[in-house]
C-alpha atoms as a PDB file:
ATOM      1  CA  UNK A   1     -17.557 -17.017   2.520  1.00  0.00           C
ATOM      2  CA  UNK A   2     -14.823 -14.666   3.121  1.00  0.00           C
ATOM      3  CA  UNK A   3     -16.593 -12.744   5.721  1.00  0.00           C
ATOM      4  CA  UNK A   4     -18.165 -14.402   8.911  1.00  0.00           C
ATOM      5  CA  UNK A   5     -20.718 -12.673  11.205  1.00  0.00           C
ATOM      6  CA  UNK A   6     -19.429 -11.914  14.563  1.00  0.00           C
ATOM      7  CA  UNK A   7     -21.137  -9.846  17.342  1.00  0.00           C
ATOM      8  CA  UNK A   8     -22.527  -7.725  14.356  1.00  0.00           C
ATOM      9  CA  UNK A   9     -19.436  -7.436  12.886  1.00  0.00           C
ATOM     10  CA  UNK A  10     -17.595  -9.243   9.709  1.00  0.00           C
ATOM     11  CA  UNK A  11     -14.376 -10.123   9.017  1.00  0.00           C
ATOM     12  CA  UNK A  12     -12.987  -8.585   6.068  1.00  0.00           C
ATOM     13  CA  UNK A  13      -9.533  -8.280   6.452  1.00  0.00           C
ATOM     14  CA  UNK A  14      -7.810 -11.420   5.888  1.00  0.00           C
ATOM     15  CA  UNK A  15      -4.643 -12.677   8.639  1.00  0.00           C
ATOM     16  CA  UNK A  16      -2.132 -12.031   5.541  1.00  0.00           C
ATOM     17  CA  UNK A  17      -2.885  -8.792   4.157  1.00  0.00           C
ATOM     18  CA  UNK A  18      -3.161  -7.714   8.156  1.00  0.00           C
ATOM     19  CA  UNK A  19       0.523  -8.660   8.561  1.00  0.00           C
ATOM     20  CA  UNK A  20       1.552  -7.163   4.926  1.00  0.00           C
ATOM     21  CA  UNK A  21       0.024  -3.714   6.023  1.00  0.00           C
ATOM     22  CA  UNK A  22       1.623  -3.427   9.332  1.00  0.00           C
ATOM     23  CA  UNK A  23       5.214  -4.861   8.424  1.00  0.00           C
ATOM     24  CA  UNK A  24       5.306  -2.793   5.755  1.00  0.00           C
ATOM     25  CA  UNK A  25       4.393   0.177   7.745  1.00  0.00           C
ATOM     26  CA  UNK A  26       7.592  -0.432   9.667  1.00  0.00           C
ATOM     27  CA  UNK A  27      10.029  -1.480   6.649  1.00  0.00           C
ATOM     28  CA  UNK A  28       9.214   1.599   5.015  1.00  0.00           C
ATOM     29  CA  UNK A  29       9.626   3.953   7.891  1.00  0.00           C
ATOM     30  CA  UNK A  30      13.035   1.906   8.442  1.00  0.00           C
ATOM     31  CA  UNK A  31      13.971   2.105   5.284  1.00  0.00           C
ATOM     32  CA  UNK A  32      12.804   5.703   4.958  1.00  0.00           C
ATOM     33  CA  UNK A  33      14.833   7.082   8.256  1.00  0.00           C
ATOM     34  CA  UNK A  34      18.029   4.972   7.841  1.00  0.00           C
ATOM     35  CA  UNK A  35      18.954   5.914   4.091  1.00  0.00           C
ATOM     36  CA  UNK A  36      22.560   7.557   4.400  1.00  0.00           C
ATOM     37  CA  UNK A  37      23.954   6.992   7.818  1.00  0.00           C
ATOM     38  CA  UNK A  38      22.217   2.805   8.307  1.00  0.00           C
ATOM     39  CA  UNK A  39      23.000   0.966   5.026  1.00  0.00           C
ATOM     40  CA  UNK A  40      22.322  -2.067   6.121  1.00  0.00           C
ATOM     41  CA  UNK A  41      19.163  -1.676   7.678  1.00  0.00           C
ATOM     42  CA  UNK A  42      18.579   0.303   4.754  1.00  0.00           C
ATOM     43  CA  UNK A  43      18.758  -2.495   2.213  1.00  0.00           C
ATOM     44  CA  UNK A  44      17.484  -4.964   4.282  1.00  0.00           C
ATOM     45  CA  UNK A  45      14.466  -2.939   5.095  1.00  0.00           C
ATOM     46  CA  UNK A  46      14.327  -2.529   0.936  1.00  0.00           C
ATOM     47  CA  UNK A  47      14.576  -6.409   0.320  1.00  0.00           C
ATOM     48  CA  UNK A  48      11.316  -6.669   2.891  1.00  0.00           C
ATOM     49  CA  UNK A  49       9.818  -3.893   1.318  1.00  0.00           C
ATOM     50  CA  UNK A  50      10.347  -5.518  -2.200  1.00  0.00           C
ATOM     51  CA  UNK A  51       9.187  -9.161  -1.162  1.00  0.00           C
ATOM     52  CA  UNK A  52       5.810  -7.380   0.403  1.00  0.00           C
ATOM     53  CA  UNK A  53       4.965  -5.913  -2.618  1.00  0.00           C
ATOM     54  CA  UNK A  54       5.722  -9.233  -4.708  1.00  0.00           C
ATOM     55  CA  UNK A  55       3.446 -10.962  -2.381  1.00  0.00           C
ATOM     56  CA  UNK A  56       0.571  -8.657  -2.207  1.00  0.00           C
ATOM     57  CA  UNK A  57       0.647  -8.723  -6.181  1.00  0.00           C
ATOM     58  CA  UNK A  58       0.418 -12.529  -6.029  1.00  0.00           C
ATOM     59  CA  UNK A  59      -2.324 -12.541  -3.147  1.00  0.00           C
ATOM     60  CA  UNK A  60      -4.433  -9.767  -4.790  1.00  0.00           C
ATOM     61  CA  UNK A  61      -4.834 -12.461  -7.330  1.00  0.00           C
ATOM     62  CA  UNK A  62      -5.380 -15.522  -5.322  1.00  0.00           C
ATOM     63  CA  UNK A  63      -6.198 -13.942  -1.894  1.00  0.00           C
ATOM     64  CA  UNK A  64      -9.426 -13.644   0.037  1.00  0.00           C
ATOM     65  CA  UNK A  65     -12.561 -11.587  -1.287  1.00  0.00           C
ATOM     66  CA  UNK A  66     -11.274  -8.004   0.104  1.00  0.00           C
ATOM     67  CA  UNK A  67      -8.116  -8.755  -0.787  1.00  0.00           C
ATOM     68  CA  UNK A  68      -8.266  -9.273  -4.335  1.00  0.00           C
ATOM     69  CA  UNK A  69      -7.999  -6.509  -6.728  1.00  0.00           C
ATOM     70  CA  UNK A  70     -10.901  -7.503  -8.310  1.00  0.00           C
ATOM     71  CA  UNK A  71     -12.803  -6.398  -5.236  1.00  0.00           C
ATOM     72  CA  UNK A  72     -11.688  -2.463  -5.752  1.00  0.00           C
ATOM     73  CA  UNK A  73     -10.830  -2.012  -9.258  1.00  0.00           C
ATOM     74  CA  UNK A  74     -13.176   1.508 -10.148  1.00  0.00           C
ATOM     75  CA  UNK A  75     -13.703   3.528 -13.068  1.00  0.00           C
ATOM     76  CA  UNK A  76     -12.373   7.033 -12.911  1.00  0.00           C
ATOM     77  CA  UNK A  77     -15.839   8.517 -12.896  1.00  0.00           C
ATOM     78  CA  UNK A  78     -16.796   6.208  -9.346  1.00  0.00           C
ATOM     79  CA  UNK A  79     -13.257   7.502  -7.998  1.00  0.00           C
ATOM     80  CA  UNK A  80     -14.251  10.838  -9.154  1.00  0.00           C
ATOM     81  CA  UNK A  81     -18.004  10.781  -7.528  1.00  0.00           C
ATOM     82  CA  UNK A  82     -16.688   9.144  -4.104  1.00  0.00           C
ATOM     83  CA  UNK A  83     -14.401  12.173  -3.779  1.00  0.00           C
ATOM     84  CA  UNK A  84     -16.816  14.667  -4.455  1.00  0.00           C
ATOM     85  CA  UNK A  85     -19.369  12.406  -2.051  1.00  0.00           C
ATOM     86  CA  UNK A  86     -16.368  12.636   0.413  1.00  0.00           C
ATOM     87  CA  UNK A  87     -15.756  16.366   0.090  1.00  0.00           C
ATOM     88  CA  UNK A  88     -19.157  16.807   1.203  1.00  0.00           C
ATOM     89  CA  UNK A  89     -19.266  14.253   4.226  1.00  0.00           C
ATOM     90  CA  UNK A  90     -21.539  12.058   2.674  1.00  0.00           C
ATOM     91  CA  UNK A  91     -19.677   9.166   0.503  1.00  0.00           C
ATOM     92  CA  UNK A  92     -21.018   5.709   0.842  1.00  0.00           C
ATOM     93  CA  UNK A  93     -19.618   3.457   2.702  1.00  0.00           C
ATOM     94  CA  UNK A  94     -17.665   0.174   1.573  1.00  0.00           C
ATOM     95  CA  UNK A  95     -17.217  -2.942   3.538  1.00  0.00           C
ATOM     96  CA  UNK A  96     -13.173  -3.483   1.740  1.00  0.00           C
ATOM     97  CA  UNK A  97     -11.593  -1.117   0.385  1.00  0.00           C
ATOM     98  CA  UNK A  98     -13.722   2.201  -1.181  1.00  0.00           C
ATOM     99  CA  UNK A  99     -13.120   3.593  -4.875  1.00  0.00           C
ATOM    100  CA  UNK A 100     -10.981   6.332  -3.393  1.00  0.00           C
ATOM    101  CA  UNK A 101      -8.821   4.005  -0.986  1.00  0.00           C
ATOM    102  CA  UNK A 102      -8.869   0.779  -4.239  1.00  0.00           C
ATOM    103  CA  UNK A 103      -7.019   3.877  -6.031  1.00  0.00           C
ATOM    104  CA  UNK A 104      -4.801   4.425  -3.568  1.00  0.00           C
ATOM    105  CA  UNK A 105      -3.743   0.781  -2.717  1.00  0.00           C
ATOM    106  CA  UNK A 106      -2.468   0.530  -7.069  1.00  0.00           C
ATOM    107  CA  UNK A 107      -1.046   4.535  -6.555  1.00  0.00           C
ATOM    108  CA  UNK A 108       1.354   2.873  -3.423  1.00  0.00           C
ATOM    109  CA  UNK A 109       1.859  -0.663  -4.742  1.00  0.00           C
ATOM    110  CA  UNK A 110       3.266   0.948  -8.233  1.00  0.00           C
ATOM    111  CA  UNK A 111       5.325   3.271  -6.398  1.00  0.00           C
ATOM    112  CA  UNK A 112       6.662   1.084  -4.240  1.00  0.00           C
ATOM    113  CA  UNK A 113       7.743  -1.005  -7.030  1.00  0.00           C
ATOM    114  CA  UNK A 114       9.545   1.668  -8.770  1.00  0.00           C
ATOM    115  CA  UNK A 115      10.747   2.512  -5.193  1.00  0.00           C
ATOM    116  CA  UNK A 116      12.582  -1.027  -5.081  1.00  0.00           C
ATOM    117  CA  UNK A 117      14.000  -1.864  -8.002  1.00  0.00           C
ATOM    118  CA  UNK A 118      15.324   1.703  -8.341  1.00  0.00           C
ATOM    119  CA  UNK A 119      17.250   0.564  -4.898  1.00  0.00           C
ATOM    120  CA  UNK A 120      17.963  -2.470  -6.281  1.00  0.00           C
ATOM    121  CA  UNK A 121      19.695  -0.808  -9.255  1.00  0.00           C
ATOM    122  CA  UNK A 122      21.277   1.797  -7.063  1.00  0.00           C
ATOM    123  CA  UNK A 123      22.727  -1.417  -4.910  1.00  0.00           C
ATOM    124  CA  UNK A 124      23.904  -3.005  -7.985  1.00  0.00           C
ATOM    125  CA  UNK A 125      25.818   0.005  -9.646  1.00  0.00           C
ATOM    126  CA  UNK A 126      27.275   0.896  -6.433  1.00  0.00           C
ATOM    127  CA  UNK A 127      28.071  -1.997  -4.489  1.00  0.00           C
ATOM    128  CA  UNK A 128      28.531  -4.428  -6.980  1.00  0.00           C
ATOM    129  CA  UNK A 129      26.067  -6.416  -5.255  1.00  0.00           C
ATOM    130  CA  UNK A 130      21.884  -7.789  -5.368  1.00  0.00           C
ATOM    131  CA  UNK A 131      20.284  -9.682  -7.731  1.00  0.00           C
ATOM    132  CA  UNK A 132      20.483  -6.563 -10.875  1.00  0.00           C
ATOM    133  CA  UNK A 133      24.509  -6.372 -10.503  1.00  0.00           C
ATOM    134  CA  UNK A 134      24.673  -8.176 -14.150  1.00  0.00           C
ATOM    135  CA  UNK A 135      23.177  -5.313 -15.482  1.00  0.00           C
ATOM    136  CA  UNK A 136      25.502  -2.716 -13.988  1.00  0.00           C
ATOM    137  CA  UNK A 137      28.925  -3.940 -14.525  1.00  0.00           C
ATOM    138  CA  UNK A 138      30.818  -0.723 -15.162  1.00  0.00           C
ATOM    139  CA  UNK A 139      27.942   1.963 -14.729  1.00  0.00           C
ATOM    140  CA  UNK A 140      29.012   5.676 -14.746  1.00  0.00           C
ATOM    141  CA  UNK A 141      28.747   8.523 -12.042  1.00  0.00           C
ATOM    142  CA  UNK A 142      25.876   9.888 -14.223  1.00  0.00           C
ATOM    143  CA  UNK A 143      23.893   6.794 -14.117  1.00  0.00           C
ATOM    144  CA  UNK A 144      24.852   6.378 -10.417  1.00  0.00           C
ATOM    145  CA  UNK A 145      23.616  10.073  -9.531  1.00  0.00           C
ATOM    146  CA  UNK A 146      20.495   9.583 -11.549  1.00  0.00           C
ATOM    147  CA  UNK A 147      19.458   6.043 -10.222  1.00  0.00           C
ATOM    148  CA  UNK A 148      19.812   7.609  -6.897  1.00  0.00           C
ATOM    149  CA  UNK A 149      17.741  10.598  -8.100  1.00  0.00           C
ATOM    150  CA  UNK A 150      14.883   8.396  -9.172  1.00  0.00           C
ATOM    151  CA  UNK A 151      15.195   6.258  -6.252  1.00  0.00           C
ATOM    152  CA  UNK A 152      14.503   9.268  -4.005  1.00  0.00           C
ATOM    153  CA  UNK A 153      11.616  10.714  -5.873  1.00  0.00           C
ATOM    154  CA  UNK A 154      10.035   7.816  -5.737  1.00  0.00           C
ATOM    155  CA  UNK A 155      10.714   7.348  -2.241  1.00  0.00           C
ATOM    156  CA  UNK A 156       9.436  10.882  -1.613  1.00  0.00           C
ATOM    157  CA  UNK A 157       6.493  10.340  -3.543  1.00  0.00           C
ATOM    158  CA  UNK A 158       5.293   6.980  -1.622  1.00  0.00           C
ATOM    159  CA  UNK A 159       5.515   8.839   1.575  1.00  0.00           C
ATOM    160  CA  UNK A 160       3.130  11.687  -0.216  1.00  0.00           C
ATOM    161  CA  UNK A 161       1.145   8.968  -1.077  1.00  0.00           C
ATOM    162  CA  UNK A 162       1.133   7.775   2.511  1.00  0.00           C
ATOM    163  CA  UNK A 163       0.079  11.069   4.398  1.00  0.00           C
ATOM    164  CA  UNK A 164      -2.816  11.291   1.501  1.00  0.00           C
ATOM    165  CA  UNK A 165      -3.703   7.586   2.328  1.00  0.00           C
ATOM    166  CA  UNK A 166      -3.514   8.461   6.234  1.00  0.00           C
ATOM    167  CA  UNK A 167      -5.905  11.950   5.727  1.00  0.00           C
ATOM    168  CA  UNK A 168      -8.328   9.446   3.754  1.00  0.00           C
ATOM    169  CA  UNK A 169      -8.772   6.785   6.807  1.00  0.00           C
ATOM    170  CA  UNK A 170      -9.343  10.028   9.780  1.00  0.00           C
ATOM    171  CA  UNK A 171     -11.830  11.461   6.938  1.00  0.00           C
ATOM    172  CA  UNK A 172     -13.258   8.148   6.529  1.00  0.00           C
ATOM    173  CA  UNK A 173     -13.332   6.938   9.976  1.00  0.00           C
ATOM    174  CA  UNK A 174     -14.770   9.993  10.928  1.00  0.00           C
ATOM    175  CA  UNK A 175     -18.104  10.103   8.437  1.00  0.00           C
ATOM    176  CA  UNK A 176     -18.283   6.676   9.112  1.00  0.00           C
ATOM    177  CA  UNK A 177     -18.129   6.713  12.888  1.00  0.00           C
ATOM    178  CA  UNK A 178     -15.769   3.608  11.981  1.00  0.00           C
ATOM    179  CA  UNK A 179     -12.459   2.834  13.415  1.00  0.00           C
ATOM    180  CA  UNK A 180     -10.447   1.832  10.273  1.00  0.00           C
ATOM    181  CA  UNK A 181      -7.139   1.664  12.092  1.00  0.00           C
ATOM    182  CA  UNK A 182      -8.534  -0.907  14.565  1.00  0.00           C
ATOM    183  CA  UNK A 183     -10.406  -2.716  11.811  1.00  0.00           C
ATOM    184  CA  UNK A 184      -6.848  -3.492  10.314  1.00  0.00           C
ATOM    185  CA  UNK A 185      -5.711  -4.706  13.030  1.00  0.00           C
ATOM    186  CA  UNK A 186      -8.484  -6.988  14.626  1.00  0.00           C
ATOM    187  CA  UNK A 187      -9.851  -7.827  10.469  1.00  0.00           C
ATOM    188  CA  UNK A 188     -13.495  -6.752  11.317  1.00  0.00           C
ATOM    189  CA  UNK A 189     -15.668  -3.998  10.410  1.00  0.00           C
ATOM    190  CA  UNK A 190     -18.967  -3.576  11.549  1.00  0.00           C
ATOM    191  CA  UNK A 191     -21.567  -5.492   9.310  1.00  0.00           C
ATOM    192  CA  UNK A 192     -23.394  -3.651   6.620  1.00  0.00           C
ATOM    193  CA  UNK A 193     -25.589  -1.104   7.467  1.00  0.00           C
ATOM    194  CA  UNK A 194     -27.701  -1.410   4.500  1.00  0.00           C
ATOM    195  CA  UNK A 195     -28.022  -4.225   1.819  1.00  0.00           C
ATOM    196  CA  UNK A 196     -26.284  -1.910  -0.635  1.00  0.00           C
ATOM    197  CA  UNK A 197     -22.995  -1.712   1.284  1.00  0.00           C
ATOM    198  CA  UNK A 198     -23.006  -5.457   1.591  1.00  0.00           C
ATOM    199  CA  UNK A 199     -22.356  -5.394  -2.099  1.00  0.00           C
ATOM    200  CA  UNK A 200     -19.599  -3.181  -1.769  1.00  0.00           C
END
């Protein structure tokens, strides 16, 4: 099984998505903060970014239980009622990831995506260099200035993403009485409650 009982507590958070979440905590920030003045902790800090996401498409096919996409793919109308549940401190809990936060997890992933090969094009018609500079061979200032436009929205709009996805773990944690910081870091939450949220 992928979860193990330990001192009333389960494991749910497999080794490898622990590491994606917190290295790519980091790479964005890095990424984020050294954009005009640090290019090359800029790019580099975009390649990382851009190999995380590859793998944690791959390993939310093939990873453990919690990890999987299967394991928080909602319809709208469960998003819909979890946020309503939430709004009035009384949403369920889940043992992975909760309708809400499954939403969330596709929301970043997608815009990270865009987020990367938007700097990988940007790289490319600028530098002549990265794996897209075949496509940008003699690319004009307009398609410069609006790669780099797209780039940054996208950029802007992860880290919107981000402070949402932050509110949602203190709003969770806190109905919960559940440290969901910690519980990404150690990989255990504390066992189900109820039979129901064992389901989850």
């Amino acid at each position: 099984m992928a979860t193990q009982i330990k001192n009333k507590q389960i494991k749910v958070w497999d080794l490898p998505v622990r590491l994606f979440h917190w290295v790519l905590v980091v790479s964005f920030i890095l990424g984020y903060l050294s954009e005009d003045d640090l290019m090359s902790l800029h790019t580099m800090a975009g390649y990382t970014v851009a190999g995380l996401v590859v793998f944690r498409l791959v390993w939310g096919v093939i990873g453990s239980r919690h990890a999987r996409f299967s394991d928080f793919t909602y319809s709208i109308s469960s998003i819909r009622t979890f946020l309503t549940d939430t709004l009035y401190l009384r949403a369920k809990r889940y043992i992975g990831h909760n309708p809400a936060g499954g939403a969330m997890i596709f929301l970043l992933i997608a815009s990270l995506l865009l987020t990367s090969i938007t700097g990988l094009a940007i790289y490319a018609a600028a530098e002549q260099a990265g794996p897209l500079t075949g496509l940008f061979t003699n690319p004009s200032e307009f398609m410069k200035e609006a790669l780099e436009e797209i780039h940054e929205f996208f950029a802007n709009f992860t880290l919107f993403l981000v402070f949402i996805h932050i509110a949602g773990v203190i709003v969770e944690s806190f109905i919960h009485r559940e440290n969901l910081v910690k519980s990404m870091i150690t990989g255990y939450k504390r066992a189900p409650d109820t039979p129901e949220e064992g389901e989850s």
